[in-house]
N, C-alpha and C. Protein backbone atom coordinates (compact mmCIF):
# COMPACT_ATOMS: atom_id res chain seq x y z
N UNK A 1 44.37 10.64 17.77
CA UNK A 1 44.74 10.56 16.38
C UNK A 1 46.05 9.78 16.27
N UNK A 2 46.03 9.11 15.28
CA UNK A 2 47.34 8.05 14.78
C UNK A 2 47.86 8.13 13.82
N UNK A 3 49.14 8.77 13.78
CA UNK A 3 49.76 8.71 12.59
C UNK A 3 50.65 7.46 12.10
N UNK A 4 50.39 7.49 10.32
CA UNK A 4 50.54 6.26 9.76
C UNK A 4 51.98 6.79 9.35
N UNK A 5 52.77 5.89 9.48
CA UNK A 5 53.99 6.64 8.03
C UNK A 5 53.94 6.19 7.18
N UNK A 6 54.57 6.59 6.06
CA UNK A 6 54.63 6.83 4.46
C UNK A 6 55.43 4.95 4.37
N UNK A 7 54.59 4.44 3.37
CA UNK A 7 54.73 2.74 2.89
C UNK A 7 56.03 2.60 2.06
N UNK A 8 57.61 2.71 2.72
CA UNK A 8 58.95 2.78 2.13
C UNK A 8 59.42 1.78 2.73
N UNK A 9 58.72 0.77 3.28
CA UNK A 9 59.36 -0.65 4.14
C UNK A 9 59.47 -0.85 5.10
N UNK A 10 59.52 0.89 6.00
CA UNK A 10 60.27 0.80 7.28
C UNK A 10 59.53 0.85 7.89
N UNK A 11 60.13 0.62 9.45
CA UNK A 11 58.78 1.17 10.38
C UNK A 11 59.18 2.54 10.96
N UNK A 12 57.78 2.85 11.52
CA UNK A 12 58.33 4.10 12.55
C UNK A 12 59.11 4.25 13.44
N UNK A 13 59.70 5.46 13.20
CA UNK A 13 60.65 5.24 14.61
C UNK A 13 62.04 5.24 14.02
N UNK A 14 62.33 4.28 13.22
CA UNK A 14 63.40 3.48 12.50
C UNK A 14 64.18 4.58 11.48
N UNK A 15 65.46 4.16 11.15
CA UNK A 15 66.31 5.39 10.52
C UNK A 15 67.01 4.22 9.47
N UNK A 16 67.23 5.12 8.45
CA UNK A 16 67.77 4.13 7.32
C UNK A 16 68.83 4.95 6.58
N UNK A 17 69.92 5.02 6.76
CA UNK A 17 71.12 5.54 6.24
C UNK A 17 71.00 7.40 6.19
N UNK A 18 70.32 7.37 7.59
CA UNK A 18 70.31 8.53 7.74
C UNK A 18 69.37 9.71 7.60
N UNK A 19 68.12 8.58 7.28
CA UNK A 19 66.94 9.37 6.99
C UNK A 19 65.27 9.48 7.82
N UNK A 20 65.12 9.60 8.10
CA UNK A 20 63.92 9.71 9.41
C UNK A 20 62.32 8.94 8.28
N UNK A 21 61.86 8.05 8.70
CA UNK A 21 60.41 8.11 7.89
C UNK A 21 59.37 9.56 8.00
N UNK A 22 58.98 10.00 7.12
CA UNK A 22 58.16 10.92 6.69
C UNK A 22 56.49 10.44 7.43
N UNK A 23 55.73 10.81 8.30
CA UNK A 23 54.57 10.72 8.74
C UNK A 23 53.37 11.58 7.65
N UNK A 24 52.43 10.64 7.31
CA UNK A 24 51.46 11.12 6.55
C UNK A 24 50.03 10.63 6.50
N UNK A 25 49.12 11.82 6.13
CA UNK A 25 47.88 10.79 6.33
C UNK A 25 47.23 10.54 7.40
N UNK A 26 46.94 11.47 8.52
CA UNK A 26 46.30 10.94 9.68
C UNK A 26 45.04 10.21 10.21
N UNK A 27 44.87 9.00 10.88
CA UNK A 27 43.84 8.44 10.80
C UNK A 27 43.44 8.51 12.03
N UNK A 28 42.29 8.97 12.10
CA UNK A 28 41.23 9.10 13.39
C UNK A 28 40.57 7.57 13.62
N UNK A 29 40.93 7.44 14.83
CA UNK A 29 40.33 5.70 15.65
C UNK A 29 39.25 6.20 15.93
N UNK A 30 38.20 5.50 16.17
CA UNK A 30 37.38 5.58 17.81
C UNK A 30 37.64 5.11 18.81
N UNK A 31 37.53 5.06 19.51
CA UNK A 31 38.22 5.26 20.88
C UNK A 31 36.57 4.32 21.27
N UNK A 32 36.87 3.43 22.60
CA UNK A 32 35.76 2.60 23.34
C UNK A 32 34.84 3.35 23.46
N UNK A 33 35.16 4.80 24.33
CA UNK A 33 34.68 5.72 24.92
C UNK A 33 33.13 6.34 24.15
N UNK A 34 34.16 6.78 22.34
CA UNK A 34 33.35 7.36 21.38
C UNK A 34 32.28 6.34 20.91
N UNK A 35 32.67 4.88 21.15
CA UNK A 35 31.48 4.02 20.80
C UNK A 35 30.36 4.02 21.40
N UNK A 36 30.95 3.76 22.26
CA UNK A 36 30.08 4.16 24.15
C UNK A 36 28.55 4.95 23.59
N UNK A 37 29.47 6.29 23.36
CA UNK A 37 28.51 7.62 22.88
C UNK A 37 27.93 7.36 21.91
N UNK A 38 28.30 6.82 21.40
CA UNK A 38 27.22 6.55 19.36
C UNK A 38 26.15 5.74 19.72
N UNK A 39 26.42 4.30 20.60
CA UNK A 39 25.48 3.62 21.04
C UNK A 39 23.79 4.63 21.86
N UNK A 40 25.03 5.12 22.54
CA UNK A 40 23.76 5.52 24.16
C UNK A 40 23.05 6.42 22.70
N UNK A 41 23.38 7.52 22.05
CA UNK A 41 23.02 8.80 21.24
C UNK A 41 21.76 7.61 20.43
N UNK A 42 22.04 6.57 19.76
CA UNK A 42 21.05 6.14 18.88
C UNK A 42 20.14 5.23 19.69
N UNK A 43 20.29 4.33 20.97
CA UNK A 43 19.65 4.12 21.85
C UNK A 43 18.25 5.09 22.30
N UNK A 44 19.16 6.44 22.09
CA UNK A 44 18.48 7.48 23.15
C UNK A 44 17.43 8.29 21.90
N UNK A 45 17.96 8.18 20.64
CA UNK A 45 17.10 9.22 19.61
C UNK A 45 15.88 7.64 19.41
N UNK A 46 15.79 6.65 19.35
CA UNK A 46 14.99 5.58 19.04
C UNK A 46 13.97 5.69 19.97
N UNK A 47 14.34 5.81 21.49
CA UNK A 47 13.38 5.74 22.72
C UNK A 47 12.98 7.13 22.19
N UNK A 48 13.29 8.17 22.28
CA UNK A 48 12.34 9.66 22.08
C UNK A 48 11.27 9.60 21.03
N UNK A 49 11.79 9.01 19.56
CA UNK A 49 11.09 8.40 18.85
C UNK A 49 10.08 7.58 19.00
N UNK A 50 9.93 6.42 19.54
CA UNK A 50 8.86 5.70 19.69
C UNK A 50 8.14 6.29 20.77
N UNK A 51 8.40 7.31 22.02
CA UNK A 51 7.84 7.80 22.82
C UNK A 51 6.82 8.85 22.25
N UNK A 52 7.71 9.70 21.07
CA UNK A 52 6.73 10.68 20.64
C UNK A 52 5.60 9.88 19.68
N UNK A 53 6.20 8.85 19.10
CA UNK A 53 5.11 8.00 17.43
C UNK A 53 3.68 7.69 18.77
N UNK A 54 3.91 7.33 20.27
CA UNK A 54 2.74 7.25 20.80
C UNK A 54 2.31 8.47 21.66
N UNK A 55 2.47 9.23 21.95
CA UNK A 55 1.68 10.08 22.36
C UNK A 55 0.50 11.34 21.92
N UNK A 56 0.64 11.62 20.65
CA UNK A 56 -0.46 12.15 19.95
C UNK A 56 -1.69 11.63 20.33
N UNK A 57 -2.16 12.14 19.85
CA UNK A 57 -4.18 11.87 20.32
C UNK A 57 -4.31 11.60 18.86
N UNK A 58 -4.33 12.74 17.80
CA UNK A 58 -4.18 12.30 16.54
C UNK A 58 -3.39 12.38 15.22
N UNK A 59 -3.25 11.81 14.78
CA UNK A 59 -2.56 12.46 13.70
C UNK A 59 -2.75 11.81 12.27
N UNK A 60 -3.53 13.26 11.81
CA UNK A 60 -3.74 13.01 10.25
C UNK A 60 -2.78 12.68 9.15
N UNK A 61 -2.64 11.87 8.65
CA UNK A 61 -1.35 11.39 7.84
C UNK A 61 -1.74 11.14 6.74
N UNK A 62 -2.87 12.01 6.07
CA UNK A 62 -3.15 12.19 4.60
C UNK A 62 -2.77 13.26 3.98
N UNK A 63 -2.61 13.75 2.54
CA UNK A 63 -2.10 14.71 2.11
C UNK A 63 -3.08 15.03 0.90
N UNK A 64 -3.68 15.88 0.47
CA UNK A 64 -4.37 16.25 -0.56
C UNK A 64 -3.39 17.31 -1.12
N UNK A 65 -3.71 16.78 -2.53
CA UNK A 65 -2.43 17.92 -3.62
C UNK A 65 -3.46 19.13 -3.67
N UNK A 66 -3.54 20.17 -3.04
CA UNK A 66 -4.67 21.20 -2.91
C UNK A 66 -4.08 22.07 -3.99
N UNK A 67 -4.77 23.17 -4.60
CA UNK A 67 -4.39 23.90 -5.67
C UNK A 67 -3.72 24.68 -5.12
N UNK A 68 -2.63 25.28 -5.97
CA UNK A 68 -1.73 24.77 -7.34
C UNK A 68 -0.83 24.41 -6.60
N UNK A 69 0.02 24.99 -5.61
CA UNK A 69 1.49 24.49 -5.37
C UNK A 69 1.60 23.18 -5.50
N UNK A 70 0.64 22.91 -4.49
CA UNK A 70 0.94 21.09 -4.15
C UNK A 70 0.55 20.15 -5.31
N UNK A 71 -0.43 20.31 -6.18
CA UNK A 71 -0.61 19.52 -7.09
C UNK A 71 0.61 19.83 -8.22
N UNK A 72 1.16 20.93 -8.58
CA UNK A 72 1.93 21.12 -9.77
C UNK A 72 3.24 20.62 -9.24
N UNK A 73 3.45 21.15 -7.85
CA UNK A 73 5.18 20.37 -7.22
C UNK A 73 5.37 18.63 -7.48
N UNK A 74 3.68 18.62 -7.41
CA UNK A 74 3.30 17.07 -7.15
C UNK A 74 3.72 16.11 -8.60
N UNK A 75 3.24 16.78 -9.56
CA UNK A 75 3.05 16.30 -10.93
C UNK A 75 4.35 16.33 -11.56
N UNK A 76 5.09 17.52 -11.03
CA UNK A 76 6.47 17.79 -11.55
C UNK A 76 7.37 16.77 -11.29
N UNK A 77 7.45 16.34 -10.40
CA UNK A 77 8.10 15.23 -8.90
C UNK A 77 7.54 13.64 -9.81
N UNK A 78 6.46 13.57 -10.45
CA UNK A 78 5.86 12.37 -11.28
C UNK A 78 6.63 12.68 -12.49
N UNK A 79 6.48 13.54 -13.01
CA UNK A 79 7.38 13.59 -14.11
C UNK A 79 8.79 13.45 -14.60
N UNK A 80 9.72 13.49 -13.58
CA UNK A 80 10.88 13.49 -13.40
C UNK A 80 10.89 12.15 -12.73
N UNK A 81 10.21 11.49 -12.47
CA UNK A 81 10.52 9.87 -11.85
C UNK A 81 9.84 8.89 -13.28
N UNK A 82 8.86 9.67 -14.37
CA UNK A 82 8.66 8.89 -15.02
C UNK A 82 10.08 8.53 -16.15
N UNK A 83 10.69 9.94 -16.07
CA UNK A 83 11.87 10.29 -16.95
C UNK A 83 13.24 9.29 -16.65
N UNK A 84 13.13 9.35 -15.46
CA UNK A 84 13.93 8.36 -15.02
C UNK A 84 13.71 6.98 -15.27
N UNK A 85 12.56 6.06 -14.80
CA UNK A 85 12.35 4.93 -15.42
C UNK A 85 12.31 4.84 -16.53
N UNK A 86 12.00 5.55 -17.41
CA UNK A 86 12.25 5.25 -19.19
C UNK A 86 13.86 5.09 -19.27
N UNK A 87 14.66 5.85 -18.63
CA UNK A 87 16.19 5.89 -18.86
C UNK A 87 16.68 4.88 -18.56
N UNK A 88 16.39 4.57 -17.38
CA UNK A 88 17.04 3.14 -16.12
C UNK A 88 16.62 1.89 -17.45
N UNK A 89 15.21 1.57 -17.62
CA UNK A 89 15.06 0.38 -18.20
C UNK A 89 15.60 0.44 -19.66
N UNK A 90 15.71 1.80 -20.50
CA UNK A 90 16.15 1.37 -21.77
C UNK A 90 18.02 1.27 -21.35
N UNK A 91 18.40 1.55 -20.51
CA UNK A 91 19.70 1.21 -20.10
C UNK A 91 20.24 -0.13 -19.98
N UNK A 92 19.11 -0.53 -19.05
CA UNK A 92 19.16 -1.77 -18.75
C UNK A 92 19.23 -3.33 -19.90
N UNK A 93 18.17 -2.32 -20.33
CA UNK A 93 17.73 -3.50 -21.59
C UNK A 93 19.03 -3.34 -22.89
N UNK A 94 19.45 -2.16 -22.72
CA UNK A 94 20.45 -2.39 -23.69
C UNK A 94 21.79 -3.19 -23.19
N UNK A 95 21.74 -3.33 -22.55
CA UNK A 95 23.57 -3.35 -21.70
C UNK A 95 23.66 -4.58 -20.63
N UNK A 96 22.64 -4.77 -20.04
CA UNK A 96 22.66 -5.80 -18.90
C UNK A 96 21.04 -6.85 -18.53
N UNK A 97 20.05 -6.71 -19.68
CA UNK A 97 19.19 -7.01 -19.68
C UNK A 97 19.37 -8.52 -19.55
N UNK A 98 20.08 -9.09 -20.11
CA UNK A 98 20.47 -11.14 -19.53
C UNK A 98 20.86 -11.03 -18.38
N UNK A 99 21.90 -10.85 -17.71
CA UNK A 99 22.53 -11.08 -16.33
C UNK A 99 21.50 -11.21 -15.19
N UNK A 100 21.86 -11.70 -14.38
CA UNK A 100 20.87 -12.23 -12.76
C UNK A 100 20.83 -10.79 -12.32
N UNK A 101 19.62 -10.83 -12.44
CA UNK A 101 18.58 -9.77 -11.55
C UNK A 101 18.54 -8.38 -12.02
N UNK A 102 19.30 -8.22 -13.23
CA UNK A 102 18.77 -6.76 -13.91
C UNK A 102 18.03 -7.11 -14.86
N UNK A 103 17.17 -8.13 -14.99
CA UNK A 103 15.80 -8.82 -16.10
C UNK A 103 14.70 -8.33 -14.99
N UNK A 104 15.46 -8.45 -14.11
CA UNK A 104 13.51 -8.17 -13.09
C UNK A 104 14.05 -6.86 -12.27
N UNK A 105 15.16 -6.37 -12.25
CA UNK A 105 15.24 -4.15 -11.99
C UNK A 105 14.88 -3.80 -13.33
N UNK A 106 15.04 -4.69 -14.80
CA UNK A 106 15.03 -3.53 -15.55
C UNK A 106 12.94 -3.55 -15.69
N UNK A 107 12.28 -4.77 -15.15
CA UNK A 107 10.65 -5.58 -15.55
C UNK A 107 10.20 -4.31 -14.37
N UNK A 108 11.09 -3.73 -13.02
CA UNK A 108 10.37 -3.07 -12.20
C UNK A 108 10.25 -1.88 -12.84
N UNK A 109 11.24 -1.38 -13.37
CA UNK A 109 11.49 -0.15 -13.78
C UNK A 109 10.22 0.68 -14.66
N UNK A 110 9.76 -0.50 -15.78
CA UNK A 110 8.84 -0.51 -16.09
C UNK A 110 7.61 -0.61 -15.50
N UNK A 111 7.55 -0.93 -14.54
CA UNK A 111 6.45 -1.11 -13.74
C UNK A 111 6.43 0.57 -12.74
N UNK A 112 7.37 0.46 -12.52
CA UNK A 112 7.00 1.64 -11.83
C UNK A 112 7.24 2.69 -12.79
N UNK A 113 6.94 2.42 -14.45
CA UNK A 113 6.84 3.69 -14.96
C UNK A 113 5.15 3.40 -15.24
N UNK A 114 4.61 2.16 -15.12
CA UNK A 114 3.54 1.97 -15.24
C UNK A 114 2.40 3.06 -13.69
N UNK A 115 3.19 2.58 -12.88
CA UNK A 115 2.72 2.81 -12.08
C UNK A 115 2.78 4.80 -12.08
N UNK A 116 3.71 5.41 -12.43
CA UNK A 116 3.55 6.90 -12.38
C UNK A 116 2.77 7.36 -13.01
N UNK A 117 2.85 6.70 -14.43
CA UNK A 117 1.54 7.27 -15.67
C UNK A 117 0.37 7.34 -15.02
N UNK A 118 -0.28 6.16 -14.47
CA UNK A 118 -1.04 5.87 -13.86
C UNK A 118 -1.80 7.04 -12.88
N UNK A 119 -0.47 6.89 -11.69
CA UNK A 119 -1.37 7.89 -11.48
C UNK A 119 -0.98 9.20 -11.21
N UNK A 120 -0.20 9.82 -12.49
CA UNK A 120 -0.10 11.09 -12.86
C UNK A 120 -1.43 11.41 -13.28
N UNK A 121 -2.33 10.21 -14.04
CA UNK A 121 -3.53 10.66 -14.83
C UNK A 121 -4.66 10.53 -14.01
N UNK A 122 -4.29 9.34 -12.39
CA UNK A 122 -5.50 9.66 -11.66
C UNK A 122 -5.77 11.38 -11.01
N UNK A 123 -4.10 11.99 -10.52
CA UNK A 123 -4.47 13.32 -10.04
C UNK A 123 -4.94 13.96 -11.06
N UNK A 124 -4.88 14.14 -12.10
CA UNK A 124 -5.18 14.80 -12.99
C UNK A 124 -6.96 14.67 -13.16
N UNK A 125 -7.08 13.68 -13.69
CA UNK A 125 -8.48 13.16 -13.52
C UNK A 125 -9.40 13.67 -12.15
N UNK A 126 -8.52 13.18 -11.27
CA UNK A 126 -9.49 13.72 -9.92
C UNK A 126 -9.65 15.55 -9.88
N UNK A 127 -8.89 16.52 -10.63
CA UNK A 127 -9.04 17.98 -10.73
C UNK A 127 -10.54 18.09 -11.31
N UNK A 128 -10.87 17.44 -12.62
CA UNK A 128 -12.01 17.64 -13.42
C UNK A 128 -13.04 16.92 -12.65
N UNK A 129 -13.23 15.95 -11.61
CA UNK A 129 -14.53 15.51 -11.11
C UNK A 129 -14.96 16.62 -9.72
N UNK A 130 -16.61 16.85 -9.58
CA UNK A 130 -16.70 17.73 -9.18
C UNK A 130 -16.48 17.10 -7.99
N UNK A 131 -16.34 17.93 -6.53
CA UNK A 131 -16.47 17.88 -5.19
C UNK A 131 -16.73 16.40 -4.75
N UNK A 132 -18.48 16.74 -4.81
CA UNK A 132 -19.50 16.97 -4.56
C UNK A 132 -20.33 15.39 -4.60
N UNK A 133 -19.17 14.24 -5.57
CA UNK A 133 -18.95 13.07 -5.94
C UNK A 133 -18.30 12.44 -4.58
N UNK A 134 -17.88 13.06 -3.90
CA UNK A 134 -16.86 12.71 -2.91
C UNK A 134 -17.70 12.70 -1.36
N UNK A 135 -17.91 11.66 -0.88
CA UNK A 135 -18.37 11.38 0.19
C UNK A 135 -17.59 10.86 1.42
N UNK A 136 -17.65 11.52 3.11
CA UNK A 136 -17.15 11.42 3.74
C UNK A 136 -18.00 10.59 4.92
N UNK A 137 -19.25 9.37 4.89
CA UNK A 137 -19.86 9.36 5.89
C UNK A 137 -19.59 9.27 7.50
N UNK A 138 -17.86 8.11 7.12
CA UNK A 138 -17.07 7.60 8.49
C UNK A 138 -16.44 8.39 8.89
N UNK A 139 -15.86 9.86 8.09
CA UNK A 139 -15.01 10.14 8.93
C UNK A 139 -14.12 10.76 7.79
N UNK A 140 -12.51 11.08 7.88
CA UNK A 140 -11.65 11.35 7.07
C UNK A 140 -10.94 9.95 7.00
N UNK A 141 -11.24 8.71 7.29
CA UNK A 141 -10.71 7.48 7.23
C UNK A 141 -11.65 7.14 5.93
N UNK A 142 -12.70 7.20 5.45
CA UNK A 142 -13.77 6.45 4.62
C UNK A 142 -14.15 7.41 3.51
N UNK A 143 -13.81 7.05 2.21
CA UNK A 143 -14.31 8.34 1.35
C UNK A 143 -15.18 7.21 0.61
N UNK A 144 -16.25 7.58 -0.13
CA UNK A 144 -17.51 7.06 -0.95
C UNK A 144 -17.71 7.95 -2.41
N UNK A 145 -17.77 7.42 -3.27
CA UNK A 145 -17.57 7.99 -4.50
C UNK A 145 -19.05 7.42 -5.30
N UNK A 146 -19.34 8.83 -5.89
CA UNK A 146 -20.34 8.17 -6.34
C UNK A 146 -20.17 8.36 -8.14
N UNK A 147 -20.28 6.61 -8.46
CA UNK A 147 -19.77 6.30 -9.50
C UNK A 147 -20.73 6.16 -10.72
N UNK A 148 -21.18 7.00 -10.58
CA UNK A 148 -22.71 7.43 -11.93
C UNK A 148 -22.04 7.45 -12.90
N UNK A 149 -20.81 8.62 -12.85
CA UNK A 149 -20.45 9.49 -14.06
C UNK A 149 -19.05 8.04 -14.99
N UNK A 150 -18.75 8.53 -16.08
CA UNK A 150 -17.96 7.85 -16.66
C UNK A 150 -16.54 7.94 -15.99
N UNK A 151 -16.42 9.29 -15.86
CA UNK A 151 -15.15 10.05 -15.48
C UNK A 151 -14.67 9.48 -13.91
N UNK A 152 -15.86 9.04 -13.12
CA UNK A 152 -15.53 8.68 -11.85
C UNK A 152 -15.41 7.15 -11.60
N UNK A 153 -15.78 6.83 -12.93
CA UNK A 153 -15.40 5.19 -13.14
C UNK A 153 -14.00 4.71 -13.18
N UNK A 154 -13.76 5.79 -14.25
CA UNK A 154 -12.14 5.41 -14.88
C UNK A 154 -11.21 6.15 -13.39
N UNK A 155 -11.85 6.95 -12.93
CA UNK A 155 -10.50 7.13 -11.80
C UNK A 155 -10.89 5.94 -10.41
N UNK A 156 -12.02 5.65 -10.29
CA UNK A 156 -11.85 4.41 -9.68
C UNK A 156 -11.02 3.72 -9.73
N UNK A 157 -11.08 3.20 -11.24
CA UNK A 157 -9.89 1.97 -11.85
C UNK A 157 -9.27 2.60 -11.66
N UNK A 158 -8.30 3.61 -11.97
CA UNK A 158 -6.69 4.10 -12.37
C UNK A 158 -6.77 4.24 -10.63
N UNK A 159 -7.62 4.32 -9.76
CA UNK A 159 -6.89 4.27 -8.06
C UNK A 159 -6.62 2.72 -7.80
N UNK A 160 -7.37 1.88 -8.05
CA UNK A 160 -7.27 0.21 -8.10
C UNK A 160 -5.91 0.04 -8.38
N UNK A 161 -5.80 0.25 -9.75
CA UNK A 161 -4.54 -0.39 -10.79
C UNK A 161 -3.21 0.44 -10.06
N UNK A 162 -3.65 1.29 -9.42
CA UNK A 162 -2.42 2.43 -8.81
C UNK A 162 -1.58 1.47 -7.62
N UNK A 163 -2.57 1.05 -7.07
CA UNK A 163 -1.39 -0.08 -6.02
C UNK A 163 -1.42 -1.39 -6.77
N UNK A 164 -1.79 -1.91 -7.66
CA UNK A 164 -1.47 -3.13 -8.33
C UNK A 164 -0.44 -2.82 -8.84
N UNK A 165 0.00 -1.97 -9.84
CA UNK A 165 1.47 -1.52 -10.27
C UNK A 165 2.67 -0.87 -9.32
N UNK A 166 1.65 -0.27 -8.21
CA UNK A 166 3.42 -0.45 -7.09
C UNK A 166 3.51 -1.51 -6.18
N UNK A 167 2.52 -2.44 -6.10
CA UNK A 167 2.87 -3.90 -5.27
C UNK A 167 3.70 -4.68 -6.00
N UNK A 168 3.39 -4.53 -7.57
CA UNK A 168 3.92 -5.26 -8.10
C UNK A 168 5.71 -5.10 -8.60
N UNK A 169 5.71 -3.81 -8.69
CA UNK A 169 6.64 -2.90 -9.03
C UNK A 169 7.75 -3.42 -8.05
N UNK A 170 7.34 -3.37 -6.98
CA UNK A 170 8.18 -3.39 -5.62
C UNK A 170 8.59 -4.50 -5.03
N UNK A 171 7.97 -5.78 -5.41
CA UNK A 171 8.03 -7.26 -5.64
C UNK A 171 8.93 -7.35 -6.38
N UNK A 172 9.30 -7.50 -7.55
CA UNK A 172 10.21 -7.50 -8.84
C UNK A 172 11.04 -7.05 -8.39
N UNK A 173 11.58 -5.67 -8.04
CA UNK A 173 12.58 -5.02 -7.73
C UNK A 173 13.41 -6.08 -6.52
N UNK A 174 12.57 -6.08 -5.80
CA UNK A 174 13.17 -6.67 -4.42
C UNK A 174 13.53 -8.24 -5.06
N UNK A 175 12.81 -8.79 -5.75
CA UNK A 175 13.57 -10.28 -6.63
C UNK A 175 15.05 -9.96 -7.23
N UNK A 176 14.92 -8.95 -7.80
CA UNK A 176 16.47 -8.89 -8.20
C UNK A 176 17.66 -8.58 -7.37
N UNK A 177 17.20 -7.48 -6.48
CA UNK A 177 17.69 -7.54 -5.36
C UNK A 177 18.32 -8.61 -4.65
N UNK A 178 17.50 -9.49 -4.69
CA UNK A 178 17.88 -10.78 -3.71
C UNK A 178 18.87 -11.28 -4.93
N UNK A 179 18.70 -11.47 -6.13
CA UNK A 179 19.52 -12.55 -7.39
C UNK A 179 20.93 -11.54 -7.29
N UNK A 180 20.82 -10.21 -7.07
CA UNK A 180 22.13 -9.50 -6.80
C UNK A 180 22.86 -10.22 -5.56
N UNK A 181 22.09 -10.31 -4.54
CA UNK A 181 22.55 -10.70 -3.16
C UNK A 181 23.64 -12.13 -3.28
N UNK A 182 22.39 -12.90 -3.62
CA UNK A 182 23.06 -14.41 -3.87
C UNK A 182 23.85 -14.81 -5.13
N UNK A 183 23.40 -13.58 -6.10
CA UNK A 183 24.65 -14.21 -7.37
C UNK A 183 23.72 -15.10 -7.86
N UNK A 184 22.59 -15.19 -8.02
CA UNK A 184 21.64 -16.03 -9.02
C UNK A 184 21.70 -16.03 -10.32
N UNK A 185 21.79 -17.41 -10.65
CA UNK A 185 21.41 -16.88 -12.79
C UNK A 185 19.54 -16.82 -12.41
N UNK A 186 19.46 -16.64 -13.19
CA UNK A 186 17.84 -16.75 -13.96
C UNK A 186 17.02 -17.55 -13.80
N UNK A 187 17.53 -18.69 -14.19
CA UNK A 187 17.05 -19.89 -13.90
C UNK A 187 16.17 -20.20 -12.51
N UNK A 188 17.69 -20.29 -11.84
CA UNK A 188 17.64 -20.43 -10.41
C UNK A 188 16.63 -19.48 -9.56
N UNK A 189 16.49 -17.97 -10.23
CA UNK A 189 15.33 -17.69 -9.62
C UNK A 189 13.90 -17.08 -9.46
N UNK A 190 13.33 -18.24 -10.54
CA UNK A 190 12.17 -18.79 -10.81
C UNK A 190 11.62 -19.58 -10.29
């Protein structure tokens, strides 16, 4: 640990008509040693990591909102992100909607409120279609829907349009991003 002294002109050590500088504020260095350790520690959690991401046999990495907890935690969690994008973009649009790159955070914002509606109304939708519509021939990799009914039409689409509005969502965002980065007008990045 290193102590700084108090910013009165002098240096440490030094006496000025009789008065000692006052030490304050202690600042912790790292030391070679402690770097040493931070390195090997994130070196060492990365290798355990990629050691464990391959050794499973399998691992299911789907999630079904099963009744109720998970679907209502689920919907709640949509609702409070739709609340938010209405806020962010009418913010935006009031206050900073010209400037480089909050024209395309405030165009995502919207988009990804497009994108929650969306598919707040596909889970929803998928509660009222029966089972029984739902086909597994390949496996838990391949689902088959059978699209007779009206109801299993429109959640078709609203699953389609569900990654068209966060590809798109997430594109935009990352454009402004970059016009933040470089200090772009508008113009420039088009």
């Amino acid at each position: 640990m290193v102590l700084v002294p108090e910013k009165k002109g002098l240096q440490a050590g030094s006496r000025a008509r009789g008065h000692e500088i006052s030490y304050q504020y202690p600042v912790i260095t790292m030391t070679r040693h402690l770097t040493n350790k931070l390195a090997f520690l994130i070196v060492f959690s990365i290798s355990v990591a990629a050691f464990i991401a391959v050794l499973p046999g399998s691992a299911y990495a789907t999630q079904e909102h099963s009744d109720p907890e998970g679907l209502y935690s689920h919907l709640i969690a949509h609702m409070f992100f739709i609340s938010a994008m209405i806020a962010l973009s009418v913010q935006i649009f009031r206050t900073r909607g010209r400037k480089p790159g909050w024209r395309h955070i405030g165009i995502a914002a919207i988009l990804f409120l497009l994108w929650n509606l969306d598919t707040f109304s596909v889970h929803i939708i998928r509660e009222f279609l029966p089972r029984e519509i739902f086909t597994s021939p390949g496996g838990i990799w391949t689902t088959h829907i059978d699209l007779s009914s009206t109801e299993a039409k429109i959640f078709y689409i609203g699953k389609l349009f569900d990654h068209v509005f966060l590809l798109s969502s997430v594109y935009v965002f990352l454009k402004g991003i970059l016009a933040f980065q470089r200090g772009l007008t508008e113009e420039e990045i088009q």
